[in-house]
C-alpha atoms as a PDB file:
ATOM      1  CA  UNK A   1      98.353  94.160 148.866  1.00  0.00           C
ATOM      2  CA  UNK A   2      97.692  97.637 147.378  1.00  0.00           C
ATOM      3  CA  UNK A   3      94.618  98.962 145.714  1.00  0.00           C
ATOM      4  CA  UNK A   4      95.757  98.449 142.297  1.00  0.00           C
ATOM      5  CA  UNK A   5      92.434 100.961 141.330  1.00  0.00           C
ATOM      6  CA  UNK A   6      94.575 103.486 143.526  1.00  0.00           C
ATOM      7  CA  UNK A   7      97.429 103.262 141.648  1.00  0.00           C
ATOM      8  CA  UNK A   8      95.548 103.007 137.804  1.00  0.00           C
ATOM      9  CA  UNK A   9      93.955 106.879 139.276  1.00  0.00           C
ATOM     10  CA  UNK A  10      97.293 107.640 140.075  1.00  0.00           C
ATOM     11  CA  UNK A  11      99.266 107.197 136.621  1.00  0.00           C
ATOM     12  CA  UNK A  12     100.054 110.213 134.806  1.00  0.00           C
ATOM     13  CA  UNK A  13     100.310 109.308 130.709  1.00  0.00           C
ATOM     14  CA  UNK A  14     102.942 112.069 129.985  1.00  0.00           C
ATOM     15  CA  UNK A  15     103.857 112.994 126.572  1.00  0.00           C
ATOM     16  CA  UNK A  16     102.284 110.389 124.706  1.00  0.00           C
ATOM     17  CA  UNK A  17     101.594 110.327 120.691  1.00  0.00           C
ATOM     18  CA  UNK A  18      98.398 109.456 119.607  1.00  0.00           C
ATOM     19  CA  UNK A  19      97.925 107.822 116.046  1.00  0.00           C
ATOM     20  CA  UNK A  20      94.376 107.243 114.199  1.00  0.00           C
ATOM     21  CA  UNK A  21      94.615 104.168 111.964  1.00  0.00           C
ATOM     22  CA  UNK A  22      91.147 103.572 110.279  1.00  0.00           C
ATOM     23  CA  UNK A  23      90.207 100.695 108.002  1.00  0.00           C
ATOM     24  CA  UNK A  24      88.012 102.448 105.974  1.00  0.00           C
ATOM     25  CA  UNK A  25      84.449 100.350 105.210  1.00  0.00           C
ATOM     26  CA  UNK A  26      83.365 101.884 101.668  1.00  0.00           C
ATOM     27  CA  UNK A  27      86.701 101.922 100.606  1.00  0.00           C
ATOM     28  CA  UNK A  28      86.463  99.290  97.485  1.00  0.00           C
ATOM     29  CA  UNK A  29      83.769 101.548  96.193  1.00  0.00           C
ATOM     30  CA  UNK A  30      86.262 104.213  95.459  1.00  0.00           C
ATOM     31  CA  UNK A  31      89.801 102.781  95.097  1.00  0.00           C
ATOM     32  CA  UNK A  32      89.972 101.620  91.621  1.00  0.00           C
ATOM     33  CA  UNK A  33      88.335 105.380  90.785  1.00  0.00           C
ATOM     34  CA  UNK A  34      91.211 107.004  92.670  1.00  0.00           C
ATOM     35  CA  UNK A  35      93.517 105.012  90.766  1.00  0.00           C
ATOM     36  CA  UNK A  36      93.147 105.782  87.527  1.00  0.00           C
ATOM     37  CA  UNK A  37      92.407 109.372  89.059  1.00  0.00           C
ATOM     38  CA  UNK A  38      96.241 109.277  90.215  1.00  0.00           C
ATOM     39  CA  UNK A  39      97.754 107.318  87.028  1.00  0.00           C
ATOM     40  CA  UNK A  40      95.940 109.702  84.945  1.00  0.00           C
ATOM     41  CA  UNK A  41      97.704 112.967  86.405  1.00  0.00           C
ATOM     42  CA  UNK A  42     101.015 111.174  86.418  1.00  0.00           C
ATOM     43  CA  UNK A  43     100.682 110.744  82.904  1.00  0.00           C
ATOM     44  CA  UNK A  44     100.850 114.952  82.145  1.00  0.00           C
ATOM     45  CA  UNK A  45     103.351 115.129  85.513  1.00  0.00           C
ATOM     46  CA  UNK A  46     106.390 112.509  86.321  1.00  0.00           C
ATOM     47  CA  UNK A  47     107.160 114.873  89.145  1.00  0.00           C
ATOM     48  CA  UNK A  48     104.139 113.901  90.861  1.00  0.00           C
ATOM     49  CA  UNK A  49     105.602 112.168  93.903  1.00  0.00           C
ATOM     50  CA  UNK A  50     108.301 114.277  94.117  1.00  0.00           C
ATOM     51  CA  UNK A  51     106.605 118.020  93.719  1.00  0.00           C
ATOM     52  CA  UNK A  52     103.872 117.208  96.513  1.00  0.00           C
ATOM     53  CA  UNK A  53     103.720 121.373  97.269  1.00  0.00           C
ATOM     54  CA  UNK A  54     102.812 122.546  93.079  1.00  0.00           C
ATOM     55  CA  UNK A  55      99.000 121.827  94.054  1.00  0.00           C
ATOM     56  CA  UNK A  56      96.517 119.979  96.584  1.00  0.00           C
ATOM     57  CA  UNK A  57      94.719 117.554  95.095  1.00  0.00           C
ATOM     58  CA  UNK A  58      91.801 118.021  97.767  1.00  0.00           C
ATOM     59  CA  UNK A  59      90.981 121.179  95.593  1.00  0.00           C
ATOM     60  CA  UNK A  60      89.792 118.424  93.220  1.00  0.00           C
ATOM     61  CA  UNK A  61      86.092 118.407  92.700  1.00  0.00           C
ATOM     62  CA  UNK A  62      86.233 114.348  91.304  1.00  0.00           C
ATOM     63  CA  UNK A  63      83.355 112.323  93.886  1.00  0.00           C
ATOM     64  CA  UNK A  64      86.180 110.199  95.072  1.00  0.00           C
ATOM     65  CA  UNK A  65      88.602 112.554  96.339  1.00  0.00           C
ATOM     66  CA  UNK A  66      85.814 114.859  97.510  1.00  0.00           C
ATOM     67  CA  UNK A  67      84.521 111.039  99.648  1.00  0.00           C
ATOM     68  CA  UNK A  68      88.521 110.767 101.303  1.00  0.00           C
ATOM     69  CA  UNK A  69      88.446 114.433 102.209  1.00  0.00           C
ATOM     70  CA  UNK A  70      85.285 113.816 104.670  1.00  0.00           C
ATOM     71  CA  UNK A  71      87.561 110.835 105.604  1.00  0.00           C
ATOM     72  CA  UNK A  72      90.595 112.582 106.403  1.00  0.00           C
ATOM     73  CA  UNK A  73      88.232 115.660 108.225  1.00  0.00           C
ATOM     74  CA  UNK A  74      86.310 112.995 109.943  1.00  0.00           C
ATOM     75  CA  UNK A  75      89.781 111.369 111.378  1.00  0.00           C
ATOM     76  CA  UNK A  76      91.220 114.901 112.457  1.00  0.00           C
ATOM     77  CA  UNK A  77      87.736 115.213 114.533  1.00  0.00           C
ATOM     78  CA  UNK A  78      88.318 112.025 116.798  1.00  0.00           C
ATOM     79  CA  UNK A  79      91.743 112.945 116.784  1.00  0.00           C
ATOM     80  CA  UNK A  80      91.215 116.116 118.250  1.00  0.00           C
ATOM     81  CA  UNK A  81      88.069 114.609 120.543  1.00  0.00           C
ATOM     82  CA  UNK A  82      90.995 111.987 122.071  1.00  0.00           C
ATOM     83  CA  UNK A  83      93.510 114.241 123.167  1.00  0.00           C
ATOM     84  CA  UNK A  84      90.820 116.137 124.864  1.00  0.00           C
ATOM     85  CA  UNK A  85      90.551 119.767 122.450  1.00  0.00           C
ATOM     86  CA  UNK A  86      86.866 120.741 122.999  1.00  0.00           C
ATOM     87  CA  UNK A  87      86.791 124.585 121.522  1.00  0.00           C
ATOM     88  CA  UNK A  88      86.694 124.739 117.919  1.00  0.00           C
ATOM     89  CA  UNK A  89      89.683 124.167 115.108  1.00  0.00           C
ATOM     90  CA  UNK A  90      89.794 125.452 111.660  1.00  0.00           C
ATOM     91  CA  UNK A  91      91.931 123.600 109.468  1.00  0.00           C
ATOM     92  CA  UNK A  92      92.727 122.609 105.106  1.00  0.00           C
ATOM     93  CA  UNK A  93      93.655 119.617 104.170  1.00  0.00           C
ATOM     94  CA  UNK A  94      96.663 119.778 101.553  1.00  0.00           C
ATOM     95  CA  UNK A  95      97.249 116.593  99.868  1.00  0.00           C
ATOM     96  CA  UNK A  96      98.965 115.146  97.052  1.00  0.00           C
ATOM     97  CA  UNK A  97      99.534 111.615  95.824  1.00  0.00           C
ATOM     98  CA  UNK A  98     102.431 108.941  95.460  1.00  0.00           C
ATOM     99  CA  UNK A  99     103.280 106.639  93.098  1.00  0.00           C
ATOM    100  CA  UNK A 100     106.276 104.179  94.272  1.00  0.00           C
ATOM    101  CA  UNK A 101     107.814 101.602  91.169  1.00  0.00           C
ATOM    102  CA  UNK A 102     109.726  98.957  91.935  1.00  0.00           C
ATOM    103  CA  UNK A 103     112.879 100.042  94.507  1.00  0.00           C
ATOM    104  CA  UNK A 104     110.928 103.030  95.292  1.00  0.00           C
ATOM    105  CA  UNK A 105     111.410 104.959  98.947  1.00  0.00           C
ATOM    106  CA  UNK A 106     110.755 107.603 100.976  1.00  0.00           C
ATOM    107  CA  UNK A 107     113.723 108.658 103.263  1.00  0.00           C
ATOM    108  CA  UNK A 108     113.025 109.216 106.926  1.00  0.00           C
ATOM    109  CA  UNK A 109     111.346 112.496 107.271  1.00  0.00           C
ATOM    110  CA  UNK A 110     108.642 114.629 108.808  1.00  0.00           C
ATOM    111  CA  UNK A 111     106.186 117.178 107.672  1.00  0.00           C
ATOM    112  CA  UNK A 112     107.125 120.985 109.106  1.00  0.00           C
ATOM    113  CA  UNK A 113     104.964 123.732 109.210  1.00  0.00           C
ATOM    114  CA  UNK A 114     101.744 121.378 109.532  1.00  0.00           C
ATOM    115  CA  UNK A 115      99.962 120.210 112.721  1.00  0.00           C
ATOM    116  CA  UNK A 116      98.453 116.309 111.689  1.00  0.00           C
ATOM    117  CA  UNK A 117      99.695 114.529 108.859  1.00  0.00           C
ATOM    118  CA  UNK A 118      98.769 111.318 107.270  1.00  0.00           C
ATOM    119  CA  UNK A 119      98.275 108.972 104.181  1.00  0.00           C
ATOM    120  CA  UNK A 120      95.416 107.066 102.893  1.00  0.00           C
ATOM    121  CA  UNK A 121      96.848 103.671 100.867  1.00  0.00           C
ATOM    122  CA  UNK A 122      94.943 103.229  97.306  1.00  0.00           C
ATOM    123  CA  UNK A 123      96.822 100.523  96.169  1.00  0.00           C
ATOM    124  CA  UNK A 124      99.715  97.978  97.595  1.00  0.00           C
ATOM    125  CA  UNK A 125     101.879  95.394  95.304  1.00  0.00           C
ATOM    126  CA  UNK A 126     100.896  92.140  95.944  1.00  0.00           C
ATOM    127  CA  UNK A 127     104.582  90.031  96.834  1.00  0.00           C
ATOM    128  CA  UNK A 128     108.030  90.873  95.901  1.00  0.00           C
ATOM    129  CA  UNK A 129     110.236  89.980  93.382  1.00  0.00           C
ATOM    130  CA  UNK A 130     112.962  87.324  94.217  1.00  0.00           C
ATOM    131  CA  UNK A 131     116.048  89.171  95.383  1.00  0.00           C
ATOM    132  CA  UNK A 132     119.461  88.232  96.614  1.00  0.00           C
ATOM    133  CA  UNK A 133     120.399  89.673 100.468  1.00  0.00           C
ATOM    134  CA  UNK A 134     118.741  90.196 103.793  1.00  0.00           C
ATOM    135  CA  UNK A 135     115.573  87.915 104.475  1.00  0.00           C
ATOM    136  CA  UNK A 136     114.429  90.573 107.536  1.00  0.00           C
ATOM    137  CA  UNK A 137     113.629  93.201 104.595  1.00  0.00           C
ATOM    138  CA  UNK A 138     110.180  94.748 105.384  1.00  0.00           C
ATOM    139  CA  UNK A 139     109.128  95.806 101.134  1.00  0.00           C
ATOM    140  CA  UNK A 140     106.194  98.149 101.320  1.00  0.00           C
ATOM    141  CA  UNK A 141     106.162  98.721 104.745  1.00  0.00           C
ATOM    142  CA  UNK A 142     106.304 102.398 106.646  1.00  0.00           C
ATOM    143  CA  UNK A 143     108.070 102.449 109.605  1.00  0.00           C
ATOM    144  CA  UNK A 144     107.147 105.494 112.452  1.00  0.00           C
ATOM    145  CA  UNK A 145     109.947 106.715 115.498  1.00  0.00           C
ATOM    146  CA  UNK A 146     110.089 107.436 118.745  1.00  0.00           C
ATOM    147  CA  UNK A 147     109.762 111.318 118.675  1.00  0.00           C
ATOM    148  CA  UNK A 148     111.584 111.637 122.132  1.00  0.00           C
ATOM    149  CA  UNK A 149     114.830 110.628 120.707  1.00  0.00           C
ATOM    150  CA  UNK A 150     116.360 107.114 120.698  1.00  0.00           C
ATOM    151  CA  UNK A 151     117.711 106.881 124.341  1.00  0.00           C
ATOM    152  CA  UNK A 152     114.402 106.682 126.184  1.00  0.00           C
ATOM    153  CA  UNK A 153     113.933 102.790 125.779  1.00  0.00           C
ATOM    154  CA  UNK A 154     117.469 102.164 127.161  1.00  0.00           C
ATOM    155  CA  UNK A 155     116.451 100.851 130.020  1.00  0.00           C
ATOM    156  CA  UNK A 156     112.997  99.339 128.884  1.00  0.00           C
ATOM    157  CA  UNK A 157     112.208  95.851 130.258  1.00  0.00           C
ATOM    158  CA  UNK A 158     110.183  93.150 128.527  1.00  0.00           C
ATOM    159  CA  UNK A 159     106.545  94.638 128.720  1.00  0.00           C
ATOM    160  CA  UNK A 160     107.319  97.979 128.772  1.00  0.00           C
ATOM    161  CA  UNK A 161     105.640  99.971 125.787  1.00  0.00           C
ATOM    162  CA  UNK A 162     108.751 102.000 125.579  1.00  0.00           C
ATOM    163  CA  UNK A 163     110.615  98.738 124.732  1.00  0.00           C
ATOM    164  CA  UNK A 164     110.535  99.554 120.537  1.00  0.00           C
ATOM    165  CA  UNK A 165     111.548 103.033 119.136  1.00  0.00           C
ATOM    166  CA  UNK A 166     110.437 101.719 116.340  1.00  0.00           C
ATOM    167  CA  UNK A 167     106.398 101.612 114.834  1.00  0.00           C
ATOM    168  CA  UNK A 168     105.926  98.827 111.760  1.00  0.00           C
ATOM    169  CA  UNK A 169     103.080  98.329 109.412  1.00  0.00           C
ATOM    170  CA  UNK A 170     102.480  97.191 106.502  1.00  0.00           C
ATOM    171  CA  UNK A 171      99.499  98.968 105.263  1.00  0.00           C
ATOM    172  CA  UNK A 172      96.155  98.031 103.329  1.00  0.00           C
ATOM    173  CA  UNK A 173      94.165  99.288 100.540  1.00  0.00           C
ATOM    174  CA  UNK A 174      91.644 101.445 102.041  1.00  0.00           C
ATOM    175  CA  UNK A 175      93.690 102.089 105.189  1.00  0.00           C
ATOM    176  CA  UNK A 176      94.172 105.548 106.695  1.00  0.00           C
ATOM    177  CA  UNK A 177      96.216 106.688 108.776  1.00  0.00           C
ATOM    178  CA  UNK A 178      97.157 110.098 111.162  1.00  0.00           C
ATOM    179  CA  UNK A 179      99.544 111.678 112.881  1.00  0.00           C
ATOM    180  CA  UNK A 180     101.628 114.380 114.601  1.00  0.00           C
ATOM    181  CA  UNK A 181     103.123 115.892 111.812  1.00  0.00           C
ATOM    182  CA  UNK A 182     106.915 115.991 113.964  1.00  0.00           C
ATOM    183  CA  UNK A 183     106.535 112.101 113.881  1.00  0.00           C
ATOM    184  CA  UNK A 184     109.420 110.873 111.418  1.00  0.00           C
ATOM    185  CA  UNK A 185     108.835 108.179 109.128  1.00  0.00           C
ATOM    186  CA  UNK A 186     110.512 106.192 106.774  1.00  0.00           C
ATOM    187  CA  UNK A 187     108.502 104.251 103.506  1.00  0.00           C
ATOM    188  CA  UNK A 188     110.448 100.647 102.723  1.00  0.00           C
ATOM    189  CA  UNK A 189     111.105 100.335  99.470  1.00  0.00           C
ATOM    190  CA  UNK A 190     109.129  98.758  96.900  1.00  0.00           C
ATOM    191  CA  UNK A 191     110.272  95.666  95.619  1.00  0.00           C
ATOM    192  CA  UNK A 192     107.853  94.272  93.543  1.00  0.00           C
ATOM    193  CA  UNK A 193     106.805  95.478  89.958  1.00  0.00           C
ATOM    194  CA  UNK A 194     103.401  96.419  90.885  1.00  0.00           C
ATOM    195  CA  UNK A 195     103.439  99.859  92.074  1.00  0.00           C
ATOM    196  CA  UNK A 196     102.323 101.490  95.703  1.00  0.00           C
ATOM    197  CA  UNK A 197      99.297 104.595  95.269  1.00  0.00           C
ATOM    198  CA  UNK A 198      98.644 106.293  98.322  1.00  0.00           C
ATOM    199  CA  UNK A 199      97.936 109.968  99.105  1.00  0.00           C
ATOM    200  CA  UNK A 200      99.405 111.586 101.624  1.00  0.00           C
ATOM    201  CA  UNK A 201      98.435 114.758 102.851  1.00  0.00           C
ATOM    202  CA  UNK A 202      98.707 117.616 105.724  1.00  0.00           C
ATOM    203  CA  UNK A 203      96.149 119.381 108.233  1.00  0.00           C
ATOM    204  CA  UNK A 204      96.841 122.952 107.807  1.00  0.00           C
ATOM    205  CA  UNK A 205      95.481 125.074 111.220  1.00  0.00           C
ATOM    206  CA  UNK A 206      93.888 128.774 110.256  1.00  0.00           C
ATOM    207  CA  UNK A 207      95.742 130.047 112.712  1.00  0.00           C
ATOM    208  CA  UNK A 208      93.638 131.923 115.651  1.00  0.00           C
ATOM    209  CA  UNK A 209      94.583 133.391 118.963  1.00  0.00           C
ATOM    210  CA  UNK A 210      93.041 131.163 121.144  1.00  0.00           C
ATOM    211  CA  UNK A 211      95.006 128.200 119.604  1.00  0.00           C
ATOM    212  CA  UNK A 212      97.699 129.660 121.583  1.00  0.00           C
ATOM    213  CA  UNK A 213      98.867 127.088 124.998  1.00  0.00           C
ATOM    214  CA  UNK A 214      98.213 129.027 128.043  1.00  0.00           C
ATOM    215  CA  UNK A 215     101.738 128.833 129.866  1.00  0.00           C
END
């Protein structure tokens, strides 16, 4: 029989995609703050959602936003600590938040010109309404793809990670989560009358030479 040690030293993990998702411990402390934080500026703004790039709410100086930033910096730190970076990264965090009614989506995109993205959930409907159609719908939840393109689980067998293109949560209040900002992903819709808060938001490098990949 072979040294299965041997082999385990001898597998390569190419090209893999690393995700933080954090439950984070203090977060009842500041959720209901954020809130009415988020509910307030919608009231002056119904673009909110959709005009994410008109100003970063991290600017904010409010206790609670200035609590998720350390979050969100904290979570790009043992990002960057798992894939192995060990020189120093400057980076801002540009966020905005999201406020989802009832039938409210987010098409399958990504986020360009940014290196880690992510969203931190505030607030999630509790049930759905009643509705006629599919059973398998999946209200609320965010949905993550395969960033090498759907043909590379063709031939996946029963155990093999590769097996699902497809990434499926349905998030928390008070989770976070963090990502490679090429990842697309797709928001289910709402279907309850309570509505979805989350912010979302982008890590921004300060771009420097030696950021550059040696070739």
């Amino acid at each position: 029989m072979a040294d299965t040690r041997t082999w385990q030293e001898g597998i390569i993990p190419l090209w893999p995609t690393l995700f933080v998702q954090r439950r984070l411990d203090d977060a009842r402390a500041h959720n209901d703050a954020l809130f009415a934080l988020v509910r307030t500026m919608e009231s002056g703004r119904q673009d909110l959602t959709t005009d994410y790039r008109s100003e970063n709410l991290f600017e904010s100086e409010d206790t609670h936003v200035r609590w998720l930033k350390g979050e969100v910096d904290a979570s790009v730190i043992g990002y960057l600590k798992a894939i192995g970076i060990d020189y120093p990264i400057n980076w801002t965090v540009q966020g905005w938040a999201n406020i989802n009614r009832f039938t409210d989506y987010h098409d399958a995109h990504n986020h360009p010109f940014s290196y880690l993205s992510g969203t931190y959930w505030v607030r999630m409907p509790r049930g759905e309404e009643k509705l006629p159609g599919r059973s398998d719908r999946r209200a609320s939840c965010i949905s993550f793809y395969d960033p090498r393109g759907p043909a590379v689980n063709m031939t996946a067998i029963q155990g093999d990670p590769y097996v699902d293109p497809e990434y499926t949560i349905r998030p928390e209040p008070g989770m976070l989560m963090l990502w490679p900002s090429f990842v697309s992903h797709f928001v289910h819709p709402n279907l309850s009358k309570d509505v979805r808060v989350s912010i979302s938001f982008n890590i921004v490098l300060k771009w420097q030479d030696h950021y550059m990949p040696k070739q």
